[in-house]
PDB file of N, CA and C in Angstrom:
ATOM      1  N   UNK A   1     -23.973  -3.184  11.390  1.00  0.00           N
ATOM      2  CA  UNK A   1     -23.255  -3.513  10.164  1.00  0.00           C
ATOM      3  C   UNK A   1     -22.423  -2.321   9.694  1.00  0.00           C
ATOM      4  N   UNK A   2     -21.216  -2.786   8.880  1.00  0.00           N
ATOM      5  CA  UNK A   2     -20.479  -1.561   8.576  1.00  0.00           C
ATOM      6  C   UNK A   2     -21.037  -0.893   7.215  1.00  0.00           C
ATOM      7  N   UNK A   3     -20.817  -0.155   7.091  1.00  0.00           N
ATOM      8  CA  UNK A   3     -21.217   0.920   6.056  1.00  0.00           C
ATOM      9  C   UNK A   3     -20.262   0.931   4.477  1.00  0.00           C
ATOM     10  N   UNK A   4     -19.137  -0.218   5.066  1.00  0.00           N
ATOM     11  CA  UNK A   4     -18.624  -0.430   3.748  1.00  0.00           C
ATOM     12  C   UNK A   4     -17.092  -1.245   4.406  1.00  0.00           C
ATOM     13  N   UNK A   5     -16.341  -1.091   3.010  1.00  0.00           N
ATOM     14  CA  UNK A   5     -15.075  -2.109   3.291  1.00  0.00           C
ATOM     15  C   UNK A   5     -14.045  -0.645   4.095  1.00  0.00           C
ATOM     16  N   UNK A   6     -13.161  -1.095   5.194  1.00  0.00           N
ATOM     17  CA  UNK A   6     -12.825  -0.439   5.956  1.00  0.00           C
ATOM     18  C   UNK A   6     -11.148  -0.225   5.188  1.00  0.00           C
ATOM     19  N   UNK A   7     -10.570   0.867   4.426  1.00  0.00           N
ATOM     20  CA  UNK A   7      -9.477   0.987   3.986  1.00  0.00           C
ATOM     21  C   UNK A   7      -8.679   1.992   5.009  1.00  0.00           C
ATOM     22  N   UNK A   8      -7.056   1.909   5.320  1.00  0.00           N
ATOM     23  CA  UNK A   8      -6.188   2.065   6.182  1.00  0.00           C
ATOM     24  C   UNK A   8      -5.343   2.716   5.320  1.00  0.00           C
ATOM     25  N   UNK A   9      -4.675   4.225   5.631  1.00  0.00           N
ATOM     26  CA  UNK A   9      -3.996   4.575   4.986  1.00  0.00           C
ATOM     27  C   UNK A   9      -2.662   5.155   5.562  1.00  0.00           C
ATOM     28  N   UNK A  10      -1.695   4.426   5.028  1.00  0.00           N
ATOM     29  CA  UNK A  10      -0.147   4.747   5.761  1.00  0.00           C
ATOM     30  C   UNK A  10       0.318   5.985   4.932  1.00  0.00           C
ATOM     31  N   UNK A  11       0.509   7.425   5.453  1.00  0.00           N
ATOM     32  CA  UNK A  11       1.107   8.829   5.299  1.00  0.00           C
ATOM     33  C   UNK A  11       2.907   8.568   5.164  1.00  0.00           C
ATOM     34  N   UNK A  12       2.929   8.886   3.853  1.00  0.00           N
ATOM     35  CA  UNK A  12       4.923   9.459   3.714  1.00  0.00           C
ATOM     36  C   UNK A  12       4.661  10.880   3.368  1.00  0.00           C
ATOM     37  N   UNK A  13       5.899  11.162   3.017  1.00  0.00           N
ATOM     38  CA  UNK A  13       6.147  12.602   2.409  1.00  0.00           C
ATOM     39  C   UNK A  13       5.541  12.928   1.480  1.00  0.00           C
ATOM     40  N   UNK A  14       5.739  11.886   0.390  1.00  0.00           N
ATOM     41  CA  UNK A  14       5.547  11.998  -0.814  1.00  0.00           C
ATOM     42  C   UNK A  14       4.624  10.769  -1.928  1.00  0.00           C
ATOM     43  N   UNK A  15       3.817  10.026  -0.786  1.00  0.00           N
ATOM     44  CA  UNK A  15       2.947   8.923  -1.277  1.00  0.00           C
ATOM     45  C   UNK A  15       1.907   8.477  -0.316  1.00  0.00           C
ATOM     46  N   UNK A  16       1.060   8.351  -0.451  1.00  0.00           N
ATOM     47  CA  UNK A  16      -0.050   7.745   0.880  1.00  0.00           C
ATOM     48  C   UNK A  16      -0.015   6.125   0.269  1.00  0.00           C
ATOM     49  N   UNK A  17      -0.052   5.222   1.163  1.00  0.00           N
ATOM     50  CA  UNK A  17      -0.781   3.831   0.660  1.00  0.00           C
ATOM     51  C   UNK A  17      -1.857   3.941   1.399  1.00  0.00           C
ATOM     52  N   UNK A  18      -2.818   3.110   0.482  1.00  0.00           N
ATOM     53  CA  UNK A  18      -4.220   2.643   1.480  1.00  0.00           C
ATOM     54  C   UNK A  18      -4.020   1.025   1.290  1.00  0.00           C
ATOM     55  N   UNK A  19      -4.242   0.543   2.464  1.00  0.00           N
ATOM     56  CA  UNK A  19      -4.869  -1.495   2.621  1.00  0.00           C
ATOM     57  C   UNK A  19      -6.310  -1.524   2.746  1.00  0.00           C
ATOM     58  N   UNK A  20      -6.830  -2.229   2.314  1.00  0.00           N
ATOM     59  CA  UNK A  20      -7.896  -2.742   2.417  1.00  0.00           C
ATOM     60  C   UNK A  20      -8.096  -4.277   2.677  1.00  0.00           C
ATOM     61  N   UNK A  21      -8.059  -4.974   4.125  1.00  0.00           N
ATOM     62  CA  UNK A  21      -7.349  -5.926   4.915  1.00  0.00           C
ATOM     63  C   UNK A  21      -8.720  -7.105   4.226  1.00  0.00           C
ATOM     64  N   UNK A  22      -9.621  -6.952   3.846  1.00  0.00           N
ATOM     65  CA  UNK A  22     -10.777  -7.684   3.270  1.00  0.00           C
ATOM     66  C   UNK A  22     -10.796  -7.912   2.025  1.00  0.00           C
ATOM     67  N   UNK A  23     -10.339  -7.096   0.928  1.00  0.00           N
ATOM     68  CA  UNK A  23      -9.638  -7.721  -0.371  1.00  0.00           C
ATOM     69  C   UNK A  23      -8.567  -8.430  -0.205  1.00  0.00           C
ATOM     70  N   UNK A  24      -7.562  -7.979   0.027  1.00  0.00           N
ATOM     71  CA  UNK A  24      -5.938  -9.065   0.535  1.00  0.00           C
ATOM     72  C   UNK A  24      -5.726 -10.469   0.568  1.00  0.00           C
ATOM     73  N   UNK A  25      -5.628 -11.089  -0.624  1.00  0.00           N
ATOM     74  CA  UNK A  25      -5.428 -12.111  -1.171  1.00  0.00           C
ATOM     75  C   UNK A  25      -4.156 -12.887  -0.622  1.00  0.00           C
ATOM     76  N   UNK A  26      -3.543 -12.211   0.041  1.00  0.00           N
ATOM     77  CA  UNK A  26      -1.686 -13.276   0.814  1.00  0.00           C
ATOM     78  C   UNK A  26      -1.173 -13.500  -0.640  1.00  0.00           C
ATOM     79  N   UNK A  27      -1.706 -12.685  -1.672  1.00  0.00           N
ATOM     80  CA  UNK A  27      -0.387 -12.843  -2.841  1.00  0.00           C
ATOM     81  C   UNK A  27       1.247 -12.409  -2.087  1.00  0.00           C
ATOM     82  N   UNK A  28       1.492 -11.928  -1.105  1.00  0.00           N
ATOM     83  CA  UNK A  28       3.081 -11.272  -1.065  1.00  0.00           C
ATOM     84  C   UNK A  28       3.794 -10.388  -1.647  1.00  0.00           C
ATOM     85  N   UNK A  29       3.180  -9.869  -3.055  1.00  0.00           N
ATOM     86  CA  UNK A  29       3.870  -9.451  -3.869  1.00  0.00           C
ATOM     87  C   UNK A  29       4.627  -8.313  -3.032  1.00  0.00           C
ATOM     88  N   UNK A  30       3.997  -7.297  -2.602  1.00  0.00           N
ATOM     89  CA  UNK A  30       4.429  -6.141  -1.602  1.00  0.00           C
ATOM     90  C   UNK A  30       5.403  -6.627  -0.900  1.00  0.00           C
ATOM     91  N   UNK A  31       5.566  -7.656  -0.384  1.00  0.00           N
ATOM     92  CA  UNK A  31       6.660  -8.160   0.990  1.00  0.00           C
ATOM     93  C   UNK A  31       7.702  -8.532  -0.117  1.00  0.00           C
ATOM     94  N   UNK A  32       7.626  -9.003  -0.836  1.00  0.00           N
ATOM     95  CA  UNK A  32       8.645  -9.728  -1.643  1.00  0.00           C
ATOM     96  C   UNK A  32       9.054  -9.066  -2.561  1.00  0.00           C
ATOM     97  N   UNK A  33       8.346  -7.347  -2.936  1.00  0.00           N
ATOM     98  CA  UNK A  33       8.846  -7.063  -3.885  1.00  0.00           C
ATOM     99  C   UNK A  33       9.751  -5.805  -3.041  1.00  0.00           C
ATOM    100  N   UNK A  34       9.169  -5.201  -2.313  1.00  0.00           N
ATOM    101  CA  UNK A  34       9.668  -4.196  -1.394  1.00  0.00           C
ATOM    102  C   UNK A  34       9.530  -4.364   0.265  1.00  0.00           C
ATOM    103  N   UNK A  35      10.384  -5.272   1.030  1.00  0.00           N
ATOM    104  CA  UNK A  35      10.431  -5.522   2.440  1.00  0.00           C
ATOM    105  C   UNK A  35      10.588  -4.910   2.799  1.00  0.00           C
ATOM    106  N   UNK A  36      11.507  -3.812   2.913  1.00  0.00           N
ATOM    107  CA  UNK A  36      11.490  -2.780   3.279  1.00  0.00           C
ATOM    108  C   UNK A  36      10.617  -1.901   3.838  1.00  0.00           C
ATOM    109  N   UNK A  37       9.620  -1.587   3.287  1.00  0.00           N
ATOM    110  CA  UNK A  37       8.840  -0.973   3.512  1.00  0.00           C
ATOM    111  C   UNK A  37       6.961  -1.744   3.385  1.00  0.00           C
ATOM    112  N   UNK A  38       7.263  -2.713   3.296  1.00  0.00           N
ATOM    113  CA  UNK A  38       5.990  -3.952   3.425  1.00  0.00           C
ATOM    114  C   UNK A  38       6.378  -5.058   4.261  1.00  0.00           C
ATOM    115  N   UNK A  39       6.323  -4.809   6.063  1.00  0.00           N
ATOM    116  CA  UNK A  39       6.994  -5.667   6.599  1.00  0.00           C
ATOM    117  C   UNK A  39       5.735  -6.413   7.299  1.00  0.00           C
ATOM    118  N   UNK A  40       5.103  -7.493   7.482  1.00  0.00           N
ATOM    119  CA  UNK A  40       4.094  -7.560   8.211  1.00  0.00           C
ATOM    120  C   UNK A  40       4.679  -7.970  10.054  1.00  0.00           C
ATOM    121  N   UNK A  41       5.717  -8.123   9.960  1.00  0.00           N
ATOM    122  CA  UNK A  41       6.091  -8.393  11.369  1.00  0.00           C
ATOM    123  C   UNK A  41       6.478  -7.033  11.790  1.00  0.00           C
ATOM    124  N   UNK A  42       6.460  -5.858  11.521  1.00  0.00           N
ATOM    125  CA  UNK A  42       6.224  -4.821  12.445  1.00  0.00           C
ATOM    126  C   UNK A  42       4.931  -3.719  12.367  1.00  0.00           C
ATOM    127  N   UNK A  43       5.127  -2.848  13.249  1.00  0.00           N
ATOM    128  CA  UNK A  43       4.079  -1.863  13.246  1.00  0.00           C
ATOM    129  C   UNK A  43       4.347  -0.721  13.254  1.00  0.00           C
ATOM    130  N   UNK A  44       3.698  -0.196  12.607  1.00  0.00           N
ATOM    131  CA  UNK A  44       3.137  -0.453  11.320  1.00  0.00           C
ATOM    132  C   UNK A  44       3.471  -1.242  10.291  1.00  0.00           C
ATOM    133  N   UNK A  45       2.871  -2.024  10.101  1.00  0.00           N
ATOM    134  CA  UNK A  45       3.698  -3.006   8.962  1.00  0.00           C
ATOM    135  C   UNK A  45       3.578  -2.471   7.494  1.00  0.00           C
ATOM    136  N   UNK A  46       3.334  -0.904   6.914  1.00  0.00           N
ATOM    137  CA  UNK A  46       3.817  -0.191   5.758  1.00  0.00           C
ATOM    138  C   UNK A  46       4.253   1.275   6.352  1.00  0.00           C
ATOM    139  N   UNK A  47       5.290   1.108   5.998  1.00  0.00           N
ATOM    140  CA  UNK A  47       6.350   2.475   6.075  1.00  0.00           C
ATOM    141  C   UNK A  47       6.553   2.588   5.135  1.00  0.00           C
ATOM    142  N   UNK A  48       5.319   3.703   4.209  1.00  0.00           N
ATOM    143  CA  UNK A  48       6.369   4.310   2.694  1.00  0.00           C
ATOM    144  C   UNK A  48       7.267   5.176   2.699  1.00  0.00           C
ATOM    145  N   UNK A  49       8.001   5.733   4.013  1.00  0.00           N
ATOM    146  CA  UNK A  49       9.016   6.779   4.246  1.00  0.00           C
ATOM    147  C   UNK A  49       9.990   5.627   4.039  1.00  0.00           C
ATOM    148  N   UNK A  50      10.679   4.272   3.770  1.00  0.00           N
ATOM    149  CA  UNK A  50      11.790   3.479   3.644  1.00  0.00           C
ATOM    150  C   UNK A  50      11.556   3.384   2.025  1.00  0.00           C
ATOM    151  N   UNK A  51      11.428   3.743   0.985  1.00  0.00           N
ATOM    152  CA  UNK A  51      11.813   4.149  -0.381  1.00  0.00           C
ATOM    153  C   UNK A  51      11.324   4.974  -0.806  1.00  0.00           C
ATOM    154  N   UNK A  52      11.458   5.236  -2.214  1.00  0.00           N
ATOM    155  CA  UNK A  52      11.117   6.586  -3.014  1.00  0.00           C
ATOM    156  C   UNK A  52       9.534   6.403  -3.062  1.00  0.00           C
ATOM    157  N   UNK A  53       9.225   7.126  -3.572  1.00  0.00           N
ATOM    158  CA  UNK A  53       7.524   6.848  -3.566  1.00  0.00           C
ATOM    159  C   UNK A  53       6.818   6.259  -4.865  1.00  0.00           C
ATOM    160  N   UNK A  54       8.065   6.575  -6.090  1.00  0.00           N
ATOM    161  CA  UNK A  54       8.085   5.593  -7.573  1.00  0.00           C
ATOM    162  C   UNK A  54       7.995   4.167  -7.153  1.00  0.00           C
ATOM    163  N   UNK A  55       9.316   3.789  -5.987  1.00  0.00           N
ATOM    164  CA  UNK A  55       9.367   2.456  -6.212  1.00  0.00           C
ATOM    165  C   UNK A  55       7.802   1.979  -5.435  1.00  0.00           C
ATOM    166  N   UNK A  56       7.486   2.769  -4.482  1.00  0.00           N
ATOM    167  CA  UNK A  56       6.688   2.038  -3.485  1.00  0.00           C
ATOM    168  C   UNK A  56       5.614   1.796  -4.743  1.00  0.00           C
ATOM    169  N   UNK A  57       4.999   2.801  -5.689  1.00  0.00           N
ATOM    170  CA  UNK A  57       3.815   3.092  -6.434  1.00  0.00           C
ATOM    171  C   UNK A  57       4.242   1.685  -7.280  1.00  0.00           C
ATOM    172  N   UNK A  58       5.560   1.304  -7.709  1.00  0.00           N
ATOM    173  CA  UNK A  58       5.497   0.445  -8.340  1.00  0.00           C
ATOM    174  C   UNK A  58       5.081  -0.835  -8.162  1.00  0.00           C
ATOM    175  N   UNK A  59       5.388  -1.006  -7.052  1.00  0.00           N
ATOM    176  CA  UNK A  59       5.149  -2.278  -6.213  1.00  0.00           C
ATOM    177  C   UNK A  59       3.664  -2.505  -5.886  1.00  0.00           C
ATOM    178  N   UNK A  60       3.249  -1.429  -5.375  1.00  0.00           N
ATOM    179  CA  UNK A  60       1.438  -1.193  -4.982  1.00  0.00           C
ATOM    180  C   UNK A  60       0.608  -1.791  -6.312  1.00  0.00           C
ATOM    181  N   UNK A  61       1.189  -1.257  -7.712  1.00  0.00           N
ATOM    182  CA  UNK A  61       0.461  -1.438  -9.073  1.00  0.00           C
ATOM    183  C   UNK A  61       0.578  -3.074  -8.887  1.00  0.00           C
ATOM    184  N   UNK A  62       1.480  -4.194  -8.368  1.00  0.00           N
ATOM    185  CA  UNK A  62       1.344  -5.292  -8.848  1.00  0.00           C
ATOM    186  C   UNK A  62       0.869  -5.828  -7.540  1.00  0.00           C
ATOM    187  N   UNK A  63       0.009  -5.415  -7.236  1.00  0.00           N
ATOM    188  CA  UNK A  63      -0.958  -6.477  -5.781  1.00  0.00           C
ATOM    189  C   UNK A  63      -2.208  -6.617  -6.696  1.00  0.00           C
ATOM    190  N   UNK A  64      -2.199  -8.129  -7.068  1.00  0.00           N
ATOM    191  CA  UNK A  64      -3.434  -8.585  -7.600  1.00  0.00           C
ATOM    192  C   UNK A  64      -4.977  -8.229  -7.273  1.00  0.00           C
ATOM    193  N   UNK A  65      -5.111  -8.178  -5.417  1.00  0.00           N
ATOM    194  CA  UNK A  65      -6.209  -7.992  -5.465  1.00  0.00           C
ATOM    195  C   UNK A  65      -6.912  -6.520  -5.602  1.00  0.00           C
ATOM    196  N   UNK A  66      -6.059  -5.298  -5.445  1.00  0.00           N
ATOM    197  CA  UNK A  66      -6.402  -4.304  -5.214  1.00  0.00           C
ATOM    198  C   UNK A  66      -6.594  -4.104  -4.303  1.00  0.00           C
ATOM    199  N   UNK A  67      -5.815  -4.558  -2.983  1.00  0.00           N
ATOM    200  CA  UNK A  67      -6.308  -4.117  -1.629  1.00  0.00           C
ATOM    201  C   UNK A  67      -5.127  -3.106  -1.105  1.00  0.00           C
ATOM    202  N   UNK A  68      -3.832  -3.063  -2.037  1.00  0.00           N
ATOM    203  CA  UNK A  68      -3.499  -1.841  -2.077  1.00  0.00           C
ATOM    204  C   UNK A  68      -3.353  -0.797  -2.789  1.00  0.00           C
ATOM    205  N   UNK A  69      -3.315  -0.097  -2.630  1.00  0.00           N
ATOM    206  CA  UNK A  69      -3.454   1.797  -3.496  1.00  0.00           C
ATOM    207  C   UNK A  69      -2.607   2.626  -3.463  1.00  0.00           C
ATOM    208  N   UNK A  70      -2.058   3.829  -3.667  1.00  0.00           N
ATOM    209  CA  UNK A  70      -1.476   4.734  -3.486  1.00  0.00           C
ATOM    210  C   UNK A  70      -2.425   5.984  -4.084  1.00  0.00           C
ATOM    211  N   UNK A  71      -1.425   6.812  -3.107  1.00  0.00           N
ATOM    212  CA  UNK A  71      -1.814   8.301  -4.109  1.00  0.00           C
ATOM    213  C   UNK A  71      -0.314   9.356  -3.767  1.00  0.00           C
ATOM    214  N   UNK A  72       0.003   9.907  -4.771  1.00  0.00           N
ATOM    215  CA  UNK A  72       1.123  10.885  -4.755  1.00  0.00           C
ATOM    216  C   UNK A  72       0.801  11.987  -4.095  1.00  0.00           C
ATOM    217  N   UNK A  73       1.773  12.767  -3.549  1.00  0.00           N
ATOM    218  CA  UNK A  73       1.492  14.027  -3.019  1.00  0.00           C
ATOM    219  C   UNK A  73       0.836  14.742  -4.295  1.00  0.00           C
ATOM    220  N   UNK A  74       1.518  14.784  -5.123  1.00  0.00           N
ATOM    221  CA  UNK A  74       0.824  15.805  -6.360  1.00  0.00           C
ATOM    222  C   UNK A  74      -0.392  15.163  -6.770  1.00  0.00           C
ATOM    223  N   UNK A  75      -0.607  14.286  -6.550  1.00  0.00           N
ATOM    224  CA  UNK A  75      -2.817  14.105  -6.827  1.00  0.00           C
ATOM    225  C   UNK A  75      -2.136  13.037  -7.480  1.00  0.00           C
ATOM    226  N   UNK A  76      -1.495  12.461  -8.190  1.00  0.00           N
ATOM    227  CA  UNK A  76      -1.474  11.277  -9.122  1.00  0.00           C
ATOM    228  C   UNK A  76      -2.220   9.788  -8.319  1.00  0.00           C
ATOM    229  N   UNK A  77      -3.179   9.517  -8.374  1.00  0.00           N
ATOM    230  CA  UNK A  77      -3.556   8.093  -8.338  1.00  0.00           C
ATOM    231  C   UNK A  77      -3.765   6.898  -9.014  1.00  0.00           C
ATOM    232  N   UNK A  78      -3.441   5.510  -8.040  1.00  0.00           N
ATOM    233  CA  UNK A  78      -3.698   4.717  -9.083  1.00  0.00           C
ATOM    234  C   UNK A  78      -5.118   4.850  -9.788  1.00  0.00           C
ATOM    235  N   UNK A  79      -5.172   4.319 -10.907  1.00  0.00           N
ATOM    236  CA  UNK A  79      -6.446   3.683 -11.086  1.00  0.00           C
ATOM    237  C   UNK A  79      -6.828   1.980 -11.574  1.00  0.00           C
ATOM    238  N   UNK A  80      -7.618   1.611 -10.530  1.00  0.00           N
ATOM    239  CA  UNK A  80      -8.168   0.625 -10.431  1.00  0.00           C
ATOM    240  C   UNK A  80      -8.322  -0.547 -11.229  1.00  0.00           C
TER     241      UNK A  80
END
């Protein structure tokens, strides 16, 4: 058995996202709000190096389930 929920974290310059593929509700919001950089037809399917790291953080804040996250290079994280 696993030791807990398994979170994935995509590295930019200036923002980390984490997924957590077991919360992930198929709300879309991420794909639909920023394609760009929330593509599920490629791979990696999150590249936060394709916008600023504001917009990406913005977009991350409206995923209902919390299965995504960020954290800023300078320590800023969401909170929960």
């Amino acid at each position: 058995m696993s030791g807990g929920p398994e979170r994935k974290a995509y590295q930019a310059r200036s923002i980390t996202v984490t997924f957590e593929a077991g919360r992930c509700r198929h709300a879309a919001e991420c794909v639909k709000g920023l394609p760009e950089v929330f593509d599920p037809a490629k791979r990696p399917w999150i590249q936060p190096d394709n916008a600023t790291a504001e917009r990406v953080a913005e977009v991350v804040r409206r995923c209902p389930s919390g299965a995504l996250r960020y954290e800023l290079v300078d320590g800023e994280q969401e909170t929960p």
